[in-house]
N, C-alpha and C. Protein backbone atom coordinates (compact mmCIF):
# COMPACT_ATOMS: atom_id res chain seq x y z
N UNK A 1 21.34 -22.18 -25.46
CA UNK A 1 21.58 -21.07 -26.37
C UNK A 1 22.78 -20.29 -25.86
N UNK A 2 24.00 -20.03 -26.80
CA UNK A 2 24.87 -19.63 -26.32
C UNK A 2 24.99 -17.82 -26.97
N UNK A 3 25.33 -16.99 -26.09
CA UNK A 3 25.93 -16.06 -27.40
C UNK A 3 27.16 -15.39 -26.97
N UNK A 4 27.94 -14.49 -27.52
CA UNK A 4 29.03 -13.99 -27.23
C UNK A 4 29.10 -12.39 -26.96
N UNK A 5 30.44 -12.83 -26.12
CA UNK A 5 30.41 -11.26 -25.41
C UNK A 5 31.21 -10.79 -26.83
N UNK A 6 31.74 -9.27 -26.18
CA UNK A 6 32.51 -8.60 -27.05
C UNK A 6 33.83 -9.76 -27.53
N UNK A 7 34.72 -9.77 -26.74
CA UNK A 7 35.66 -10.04 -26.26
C UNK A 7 35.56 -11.72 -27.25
N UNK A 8 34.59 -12.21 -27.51
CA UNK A 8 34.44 -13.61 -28.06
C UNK A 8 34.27 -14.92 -27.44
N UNK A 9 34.20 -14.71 -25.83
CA UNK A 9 33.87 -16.41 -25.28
C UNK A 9 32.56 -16.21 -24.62
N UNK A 10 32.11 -17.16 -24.73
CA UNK A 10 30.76 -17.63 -25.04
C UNK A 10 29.94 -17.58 -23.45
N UNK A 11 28.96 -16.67 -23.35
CA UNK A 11 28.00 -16.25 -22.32
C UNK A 11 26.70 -17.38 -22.46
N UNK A 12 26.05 -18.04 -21.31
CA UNK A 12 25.07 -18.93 -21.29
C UNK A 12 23.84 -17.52 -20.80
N UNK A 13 22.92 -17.57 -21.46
CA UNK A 13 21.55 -16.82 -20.95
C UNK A 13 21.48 -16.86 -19.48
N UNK A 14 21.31 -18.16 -19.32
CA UNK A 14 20.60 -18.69 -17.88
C UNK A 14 22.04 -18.33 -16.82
N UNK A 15 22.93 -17.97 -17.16
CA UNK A 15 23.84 -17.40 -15.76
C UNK A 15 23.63 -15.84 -15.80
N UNK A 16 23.37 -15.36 -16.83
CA UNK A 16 23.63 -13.96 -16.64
C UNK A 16 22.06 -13.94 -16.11
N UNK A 17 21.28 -14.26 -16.28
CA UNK A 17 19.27 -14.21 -15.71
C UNK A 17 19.61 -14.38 -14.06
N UNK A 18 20.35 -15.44 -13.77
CA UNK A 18 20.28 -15.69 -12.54
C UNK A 18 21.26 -14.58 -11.81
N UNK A 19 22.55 -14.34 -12.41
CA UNK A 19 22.94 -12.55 -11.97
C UNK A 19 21.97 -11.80 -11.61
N UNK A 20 21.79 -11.67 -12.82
CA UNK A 20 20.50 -10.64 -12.59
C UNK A 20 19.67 -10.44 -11.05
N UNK A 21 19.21 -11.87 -11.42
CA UNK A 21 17.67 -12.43 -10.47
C UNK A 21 18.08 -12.17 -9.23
N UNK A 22 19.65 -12.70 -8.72
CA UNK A 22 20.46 -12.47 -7.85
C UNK A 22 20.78 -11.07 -7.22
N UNK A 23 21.37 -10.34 -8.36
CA UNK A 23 21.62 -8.88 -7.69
C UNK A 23 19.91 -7.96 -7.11
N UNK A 24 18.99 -8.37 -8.45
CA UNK A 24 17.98 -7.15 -7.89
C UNK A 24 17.13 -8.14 -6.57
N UNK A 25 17.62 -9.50 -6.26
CA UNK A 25 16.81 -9.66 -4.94
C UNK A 25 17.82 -8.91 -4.05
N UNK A 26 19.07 -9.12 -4.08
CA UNK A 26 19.80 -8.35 -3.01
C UNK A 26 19.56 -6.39 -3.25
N UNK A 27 19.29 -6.22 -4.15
CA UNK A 27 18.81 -4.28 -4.46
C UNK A 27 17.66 -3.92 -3.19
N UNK A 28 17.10 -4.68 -3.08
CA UNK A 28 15.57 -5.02 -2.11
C UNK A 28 16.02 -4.85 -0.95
N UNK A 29 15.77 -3.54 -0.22
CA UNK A 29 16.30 -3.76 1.65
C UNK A 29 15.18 -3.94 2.67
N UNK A 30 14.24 -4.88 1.96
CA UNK A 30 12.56 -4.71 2.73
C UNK A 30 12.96 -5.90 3.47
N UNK A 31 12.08 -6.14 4.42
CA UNK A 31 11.97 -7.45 5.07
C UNK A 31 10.64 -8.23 4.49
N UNK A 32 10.74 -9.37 4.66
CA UNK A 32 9.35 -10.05 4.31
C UNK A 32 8.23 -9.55 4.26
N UNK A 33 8.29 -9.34 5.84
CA UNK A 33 7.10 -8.40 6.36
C UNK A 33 6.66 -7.02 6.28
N UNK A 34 7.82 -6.31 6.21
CA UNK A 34 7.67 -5.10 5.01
C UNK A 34 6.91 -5.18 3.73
N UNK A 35 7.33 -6.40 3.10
CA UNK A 35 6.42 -6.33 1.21
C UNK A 35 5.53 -6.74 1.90
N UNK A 36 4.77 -7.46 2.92
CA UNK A 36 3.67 -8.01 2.68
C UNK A 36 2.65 -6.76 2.87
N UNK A 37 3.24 -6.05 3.57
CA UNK A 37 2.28 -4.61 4.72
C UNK A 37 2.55 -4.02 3.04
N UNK A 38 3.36 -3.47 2.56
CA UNK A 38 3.17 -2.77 1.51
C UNK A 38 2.52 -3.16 -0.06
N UNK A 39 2.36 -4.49 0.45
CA UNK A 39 1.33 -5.38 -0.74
C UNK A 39 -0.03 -4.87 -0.51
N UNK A 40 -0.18 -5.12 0.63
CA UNK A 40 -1.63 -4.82 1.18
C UNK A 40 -2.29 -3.30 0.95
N UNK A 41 -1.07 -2.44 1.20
CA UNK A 41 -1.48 -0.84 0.95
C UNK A 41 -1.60 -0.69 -0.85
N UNK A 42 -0.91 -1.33 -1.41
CA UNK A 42 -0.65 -0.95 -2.70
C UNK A 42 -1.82 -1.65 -3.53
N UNK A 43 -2.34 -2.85 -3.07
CA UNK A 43 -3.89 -3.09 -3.30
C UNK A 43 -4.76 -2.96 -2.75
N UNK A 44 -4.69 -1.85 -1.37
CA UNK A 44 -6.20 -1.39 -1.47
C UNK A 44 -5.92 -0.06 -1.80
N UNK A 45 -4.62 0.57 -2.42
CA UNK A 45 -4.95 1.71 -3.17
C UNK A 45 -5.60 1.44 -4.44
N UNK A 46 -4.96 0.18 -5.07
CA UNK A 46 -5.60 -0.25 -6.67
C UNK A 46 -7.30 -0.75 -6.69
N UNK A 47 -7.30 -1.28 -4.73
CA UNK A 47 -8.88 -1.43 -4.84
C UNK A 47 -9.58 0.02 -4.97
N UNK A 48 -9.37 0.84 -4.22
CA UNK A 48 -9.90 2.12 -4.51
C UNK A 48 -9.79 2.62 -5.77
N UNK A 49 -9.22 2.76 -6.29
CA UNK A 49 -8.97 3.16 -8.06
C UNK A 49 -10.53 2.63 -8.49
N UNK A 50 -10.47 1.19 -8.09
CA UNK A 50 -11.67 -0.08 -8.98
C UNK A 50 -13.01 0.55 -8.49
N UNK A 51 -12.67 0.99 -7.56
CA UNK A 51 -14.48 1.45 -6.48
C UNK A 51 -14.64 -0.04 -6.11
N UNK A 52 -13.27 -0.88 -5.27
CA UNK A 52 -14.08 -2.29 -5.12
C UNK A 52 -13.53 -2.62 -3.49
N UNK A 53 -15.27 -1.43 -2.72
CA UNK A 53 -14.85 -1.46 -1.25
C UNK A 53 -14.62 -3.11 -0.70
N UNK A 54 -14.84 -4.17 -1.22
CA UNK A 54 -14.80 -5.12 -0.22
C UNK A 54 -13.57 -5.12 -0.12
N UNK A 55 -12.79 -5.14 -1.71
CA UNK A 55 -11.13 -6.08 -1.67
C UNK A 55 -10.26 -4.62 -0.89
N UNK A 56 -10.75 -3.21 -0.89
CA UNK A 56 -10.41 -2.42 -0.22
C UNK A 56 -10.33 -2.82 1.16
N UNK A 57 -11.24 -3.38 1.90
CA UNK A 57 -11.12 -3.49 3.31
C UNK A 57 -11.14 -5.22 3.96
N UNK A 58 -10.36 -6.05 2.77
CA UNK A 58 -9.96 -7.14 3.09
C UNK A 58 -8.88 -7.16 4.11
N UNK A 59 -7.47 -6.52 4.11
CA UNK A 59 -6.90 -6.11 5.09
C UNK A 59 -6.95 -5.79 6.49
N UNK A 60 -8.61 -5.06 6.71
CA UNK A 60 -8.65 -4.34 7.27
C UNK A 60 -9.04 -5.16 8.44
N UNK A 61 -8.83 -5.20 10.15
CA UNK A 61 -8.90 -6.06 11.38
C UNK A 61 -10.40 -5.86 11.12
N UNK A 62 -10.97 -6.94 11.93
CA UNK A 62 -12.33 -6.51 12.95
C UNK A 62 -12.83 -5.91 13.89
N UNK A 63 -11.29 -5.20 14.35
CA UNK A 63 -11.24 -4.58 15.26
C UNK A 63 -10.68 -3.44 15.01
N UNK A 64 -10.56 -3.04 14.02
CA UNK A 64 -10.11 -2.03 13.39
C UNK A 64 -10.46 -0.42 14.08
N UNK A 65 -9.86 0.07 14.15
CA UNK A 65 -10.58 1.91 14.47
C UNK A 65 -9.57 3.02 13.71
N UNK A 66 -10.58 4.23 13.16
CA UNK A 66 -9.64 5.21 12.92
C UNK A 66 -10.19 6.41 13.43
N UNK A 67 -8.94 6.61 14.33
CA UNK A 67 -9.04 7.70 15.06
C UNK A 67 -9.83 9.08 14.84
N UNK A 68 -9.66 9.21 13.39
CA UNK A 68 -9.42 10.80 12.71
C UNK A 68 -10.98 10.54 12.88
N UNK A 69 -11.97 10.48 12.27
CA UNK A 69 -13.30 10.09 12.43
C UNK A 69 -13.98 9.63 13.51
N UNK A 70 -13.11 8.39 14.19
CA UNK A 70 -13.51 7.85 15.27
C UNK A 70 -14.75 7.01 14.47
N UNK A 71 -14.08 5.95 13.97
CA UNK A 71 -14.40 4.89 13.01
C UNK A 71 -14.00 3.48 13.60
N UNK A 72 -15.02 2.85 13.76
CA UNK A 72 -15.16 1.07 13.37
C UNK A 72 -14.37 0.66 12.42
N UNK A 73 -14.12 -0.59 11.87
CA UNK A 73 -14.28 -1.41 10.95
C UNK A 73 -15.43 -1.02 10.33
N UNK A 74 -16.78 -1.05 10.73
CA UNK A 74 -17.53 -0.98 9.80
C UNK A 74 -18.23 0.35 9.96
N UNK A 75 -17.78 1.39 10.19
CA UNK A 75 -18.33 2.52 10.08
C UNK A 75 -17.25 3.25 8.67
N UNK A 76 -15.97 2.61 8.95
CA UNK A 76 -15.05 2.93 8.10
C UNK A 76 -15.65 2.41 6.33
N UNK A 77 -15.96 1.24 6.59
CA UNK A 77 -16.67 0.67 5.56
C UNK A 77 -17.86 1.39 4.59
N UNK A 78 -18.49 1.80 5.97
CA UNK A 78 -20.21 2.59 5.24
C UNK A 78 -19.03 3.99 4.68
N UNK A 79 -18.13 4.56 5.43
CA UNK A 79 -18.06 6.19 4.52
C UNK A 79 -17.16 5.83 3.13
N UNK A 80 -16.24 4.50 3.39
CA UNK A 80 -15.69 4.45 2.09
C UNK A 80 -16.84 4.23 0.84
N UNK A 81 -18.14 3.07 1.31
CA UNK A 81 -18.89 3.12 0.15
C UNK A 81 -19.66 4.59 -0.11
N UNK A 82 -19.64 5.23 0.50
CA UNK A 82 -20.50 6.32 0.27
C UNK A 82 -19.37 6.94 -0.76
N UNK A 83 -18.39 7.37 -0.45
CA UNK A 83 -17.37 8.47 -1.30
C UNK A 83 -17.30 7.60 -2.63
N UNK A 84 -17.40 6.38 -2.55
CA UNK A 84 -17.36 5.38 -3.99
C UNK A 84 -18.44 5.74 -4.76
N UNK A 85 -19.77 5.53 -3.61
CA UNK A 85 -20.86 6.24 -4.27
C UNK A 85 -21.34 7.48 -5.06
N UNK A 86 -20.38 8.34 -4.69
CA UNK A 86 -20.56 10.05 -4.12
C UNK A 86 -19.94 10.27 -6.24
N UNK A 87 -18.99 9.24 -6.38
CA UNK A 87 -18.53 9.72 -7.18
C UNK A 87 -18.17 9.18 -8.56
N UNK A 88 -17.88 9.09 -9.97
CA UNK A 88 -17.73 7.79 -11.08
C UNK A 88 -16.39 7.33 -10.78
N UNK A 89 -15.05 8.54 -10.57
CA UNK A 89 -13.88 7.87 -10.31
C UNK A 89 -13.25 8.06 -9.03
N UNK A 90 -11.97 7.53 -8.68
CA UNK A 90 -11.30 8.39 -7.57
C UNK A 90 -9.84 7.85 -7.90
N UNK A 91 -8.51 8.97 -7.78
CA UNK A 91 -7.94 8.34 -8.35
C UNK A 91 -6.42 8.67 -7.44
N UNK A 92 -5.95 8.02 -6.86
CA UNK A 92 -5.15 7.71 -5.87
C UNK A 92 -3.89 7.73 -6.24
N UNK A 93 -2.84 8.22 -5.46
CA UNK A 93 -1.25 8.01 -5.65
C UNK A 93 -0.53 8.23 -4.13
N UNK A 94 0.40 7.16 -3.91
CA UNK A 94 0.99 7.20 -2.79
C UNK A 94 2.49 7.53 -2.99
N UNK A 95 3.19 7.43 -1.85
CA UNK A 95 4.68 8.03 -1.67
C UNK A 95 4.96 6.53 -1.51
N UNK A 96 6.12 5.95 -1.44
CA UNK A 96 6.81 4.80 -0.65
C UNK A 96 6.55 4.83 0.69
N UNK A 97 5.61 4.00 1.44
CA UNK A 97 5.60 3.87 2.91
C UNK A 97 6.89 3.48 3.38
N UNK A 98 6.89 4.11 4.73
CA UNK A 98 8.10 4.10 5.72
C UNK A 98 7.09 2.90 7.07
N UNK A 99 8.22 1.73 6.64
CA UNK A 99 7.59 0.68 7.35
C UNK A 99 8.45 0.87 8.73
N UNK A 100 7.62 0.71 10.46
CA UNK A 100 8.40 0.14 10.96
C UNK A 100 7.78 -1.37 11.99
N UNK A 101 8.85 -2.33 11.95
CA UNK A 101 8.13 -3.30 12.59
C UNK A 101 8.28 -3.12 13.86
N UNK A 102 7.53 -3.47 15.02
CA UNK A 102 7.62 -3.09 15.85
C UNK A 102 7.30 -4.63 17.00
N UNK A 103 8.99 -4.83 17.61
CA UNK A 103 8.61 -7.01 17.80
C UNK A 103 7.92 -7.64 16.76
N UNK A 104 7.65 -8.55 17.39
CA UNK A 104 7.22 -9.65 16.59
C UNK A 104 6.02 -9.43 15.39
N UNK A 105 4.75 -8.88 16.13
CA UNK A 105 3.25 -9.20 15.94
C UNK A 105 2.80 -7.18 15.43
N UNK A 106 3.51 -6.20 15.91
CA UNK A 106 2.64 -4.85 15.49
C UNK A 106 3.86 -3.99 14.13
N UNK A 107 3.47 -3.47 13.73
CA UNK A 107 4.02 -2.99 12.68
C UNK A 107 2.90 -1.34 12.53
N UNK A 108 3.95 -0.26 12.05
CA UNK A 108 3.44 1.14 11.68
C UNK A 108 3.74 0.98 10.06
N UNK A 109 2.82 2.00 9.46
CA UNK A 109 3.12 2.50 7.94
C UNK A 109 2.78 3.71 7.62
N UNK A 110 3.68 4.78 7.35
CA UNK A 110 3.35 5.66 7.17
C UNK A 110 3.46 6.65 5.89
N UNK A 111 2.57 7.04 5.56
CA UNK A 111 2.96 8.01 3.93
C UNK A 111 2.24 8.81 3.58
N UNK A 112 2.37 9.24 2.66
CA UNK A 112 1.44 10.29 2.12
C UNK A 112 0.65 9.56 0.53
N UNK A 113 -0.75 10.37 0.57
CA UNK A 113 -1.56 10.20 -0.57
C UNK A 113 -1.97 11.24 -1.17
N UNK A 114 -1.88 11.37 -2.63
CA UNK A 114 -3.19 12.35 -3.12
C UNK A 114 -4.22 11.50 -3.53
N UNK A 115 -5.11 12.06 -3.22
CA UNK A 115 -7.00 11.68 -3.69
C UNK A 115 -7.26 12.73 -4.34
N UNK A 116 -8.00 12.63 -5.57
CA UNK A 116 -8.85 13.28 -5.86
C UNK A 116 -9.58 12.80 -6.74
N UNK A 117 -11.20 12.91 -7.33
CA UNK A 117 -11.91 12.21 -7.55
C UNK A 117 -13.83 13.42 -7.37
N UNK A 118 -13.65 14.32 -6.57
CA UNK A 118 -14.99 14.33 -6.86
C UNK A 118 -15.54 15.31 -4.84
N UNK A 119 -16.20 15.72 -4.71
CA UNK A 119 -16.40 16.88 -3.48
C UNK A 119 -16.83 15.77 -2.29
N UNK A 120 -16.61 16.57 -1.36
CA UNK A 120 -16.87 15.72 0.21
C UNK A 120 -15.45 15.67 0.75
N UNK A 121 -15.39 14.42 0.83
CA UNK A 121 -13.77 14.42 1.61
C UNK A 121 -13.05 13.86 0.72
N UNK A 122 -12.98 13.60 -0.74
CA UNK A 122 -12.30 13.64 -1.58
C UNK A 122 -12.40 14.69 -3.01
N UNK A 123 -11.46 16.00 -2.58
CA UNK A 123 -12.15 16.67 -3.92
C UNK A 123 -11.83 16.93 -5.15
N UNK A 124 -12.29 17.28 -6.38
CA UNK A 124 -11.68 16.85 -6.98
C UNK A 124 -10.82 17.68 -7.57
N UNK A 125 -10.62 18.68 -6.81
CA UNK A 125 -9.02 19.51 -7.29
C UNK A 125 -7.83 18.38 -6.57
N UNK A 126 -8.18 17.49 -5.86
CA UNK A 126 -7.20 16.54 -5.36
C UNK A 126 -6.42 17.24 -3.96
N UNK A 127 -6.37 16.43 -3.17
CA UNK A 127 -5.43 17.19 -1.58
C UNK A 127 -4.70 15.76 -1.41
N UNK A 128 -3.61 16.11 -0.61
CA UNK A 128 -2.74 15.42 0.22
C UNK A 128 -2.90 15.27 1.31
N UNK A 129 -2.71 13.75 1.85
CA UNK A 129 -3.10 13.52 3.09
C UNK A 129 -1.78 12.46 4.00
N UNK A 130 -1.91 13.30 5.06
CA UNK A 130 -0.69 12.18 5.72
C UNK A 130 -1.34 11.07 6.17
N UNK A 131 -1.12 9.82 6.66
CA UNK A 131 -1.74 8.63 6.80
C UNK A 131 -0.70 7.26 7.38
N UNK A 132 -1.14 7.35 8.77
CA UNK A 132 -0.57 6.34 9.59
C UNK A 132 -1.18 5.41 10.05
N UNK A 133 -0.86 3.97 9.31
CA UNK A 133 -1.64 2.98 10.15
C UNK A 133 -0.67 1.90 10.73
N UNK A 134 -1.91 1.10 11.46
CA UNK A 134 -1.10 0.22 12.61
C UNK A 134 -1.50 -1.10 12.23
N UNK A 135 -0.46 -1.97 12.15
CA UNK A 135 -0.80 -3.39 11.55
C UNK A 135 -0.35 -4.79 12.80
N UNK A 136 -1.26 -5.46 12.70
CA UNK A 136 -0.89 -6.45 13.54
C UNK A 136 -0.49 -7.48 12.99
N UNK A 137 0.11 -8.67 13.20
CA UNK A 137 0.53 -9.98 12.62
C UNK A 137 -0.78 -10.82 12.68
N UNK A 138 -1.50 -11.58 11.97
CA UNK A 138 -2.12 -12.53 12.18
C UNK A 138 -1.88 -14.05 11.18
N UNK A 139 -1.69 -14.88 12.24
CA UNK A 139 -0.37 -15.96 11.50
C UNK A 139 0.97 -15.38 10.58
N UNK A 140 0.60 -15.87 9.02
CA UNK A 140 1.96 -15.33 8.43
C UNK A 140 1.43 -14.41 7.73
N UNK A 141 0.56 -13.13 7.97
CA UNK A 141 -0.03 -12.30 7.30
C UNK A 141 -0.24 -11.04 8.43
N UNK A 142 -0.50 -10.21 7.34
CA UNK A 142 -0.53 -8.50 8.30
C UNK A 142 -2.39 -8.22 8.69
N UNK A 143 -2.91 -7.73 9.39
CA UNK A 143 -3.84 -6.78 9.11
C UNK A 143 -3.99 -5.24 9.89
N UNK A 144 -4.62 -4.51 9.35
CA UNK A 144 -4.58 -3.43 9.47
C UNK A 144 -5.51 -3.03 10.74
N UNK A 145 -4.90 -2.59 11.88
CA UNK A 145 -5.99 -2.37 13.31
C UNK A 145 -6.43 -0.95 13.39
N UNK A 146 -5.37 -0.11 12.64
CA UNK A 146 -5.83 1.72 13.05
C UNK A 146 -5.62 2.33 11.89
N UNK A 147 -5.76 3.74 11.81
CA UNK A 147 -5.47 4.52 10.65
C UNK A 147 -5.81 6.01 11.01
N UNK A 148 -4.91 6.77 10.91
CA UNK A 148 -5.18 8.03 11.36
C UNK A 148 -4.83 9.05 10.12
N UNK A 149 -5.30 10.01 9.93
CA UNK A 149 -4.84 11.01 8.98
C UNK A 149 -5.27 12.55 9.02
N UNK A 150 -4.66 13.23 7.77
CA UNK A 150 -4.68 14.38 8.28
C UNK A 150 -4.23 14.89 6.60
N UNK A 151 -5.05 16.13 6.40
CA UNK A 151 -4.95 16.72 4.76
C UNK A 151 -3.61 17.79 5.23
N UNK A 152 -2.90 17.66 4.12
CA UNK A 152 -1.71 18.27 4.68
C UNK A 152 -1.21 19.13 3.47
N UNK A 153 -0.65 20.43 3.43
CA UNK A 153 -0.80 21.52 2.02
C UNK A 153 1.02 21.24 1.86
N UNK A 154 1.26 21.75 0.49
CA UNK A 154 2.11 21.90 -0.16
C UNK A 154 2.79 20.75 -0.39
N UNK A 155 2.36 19.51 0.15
CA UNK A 155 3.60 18.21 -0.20
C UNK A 155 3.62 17.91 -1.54
């Protein structure tokens, strides 16, 4: 399929697509391992949206701890189902995480969230929370070992 520019000589679809395809992969200044860590955050924010703690804490190590609580893996687990419980929705928005890799195998992510959804530790006038976690490499994939946070006013 051919069509024409202004000018009158003849443009093919499939070069200007691959321009395209071309420039916005080069627009992208992430590393691999950057999208994958920010894949992972960006679906277990969408798991939280769902109330669907497992695919929420698929990411998450076995060895996991968060500081702020002084949380397990699976202690982290029981309070997320409870606040799922606690409430019908919860409804989440993040900033762009600031990835850094750190060698080979550990990686930081850090950003901000609003929650709100419903009373306890998510309420539902909604708060902001800062939120740093620590990711390890396992094979060609990330998981998540720590998580620390902190409700933080005016952001």
């Amino acid at each position: 399929m051919k069509a024409k520019t202004r000018a009158g000589s003849p443009v093919r679809f499939p070069a200007i697509l691959l321009v395209t395809v071309v420039w916005l992969a080069g627009c992208g200044s992430f590393t691999p391992d950057e999208e994958l860590i920010r894949g992972h955050i960006q679906d277990m924010v969408e798991a939280l949206e769902d109330q669907n703690a497992r695919r929420f804490m698929g990411p998450v190590a076995e060895d996991f701890t968060a500081a702020t609580l002084n949380l397990d893996q699976r202690g982290a687990r029981l309070l997320l189902r409870r606040e799922m419980m606690a409430r019908e929705r919860i409804r989440a928005r993040t900033s762009s995480p600031e990835i850094r890799i750190r060698g080979e195998d550990r990686a930081t992510a850090t950003f901000r969230i609003l929650l709100a959804g419903g009373t306890g530790l998510i309420p539902d006038e909604g708060r902001w929370y800062r939120v740093e976690t620590g990711w390890r490499r396992d094979g060609s994939d990330w998981e998540m070992i720590s998580a620390e946070w902190e409700a933080v006013v005016g952001e």
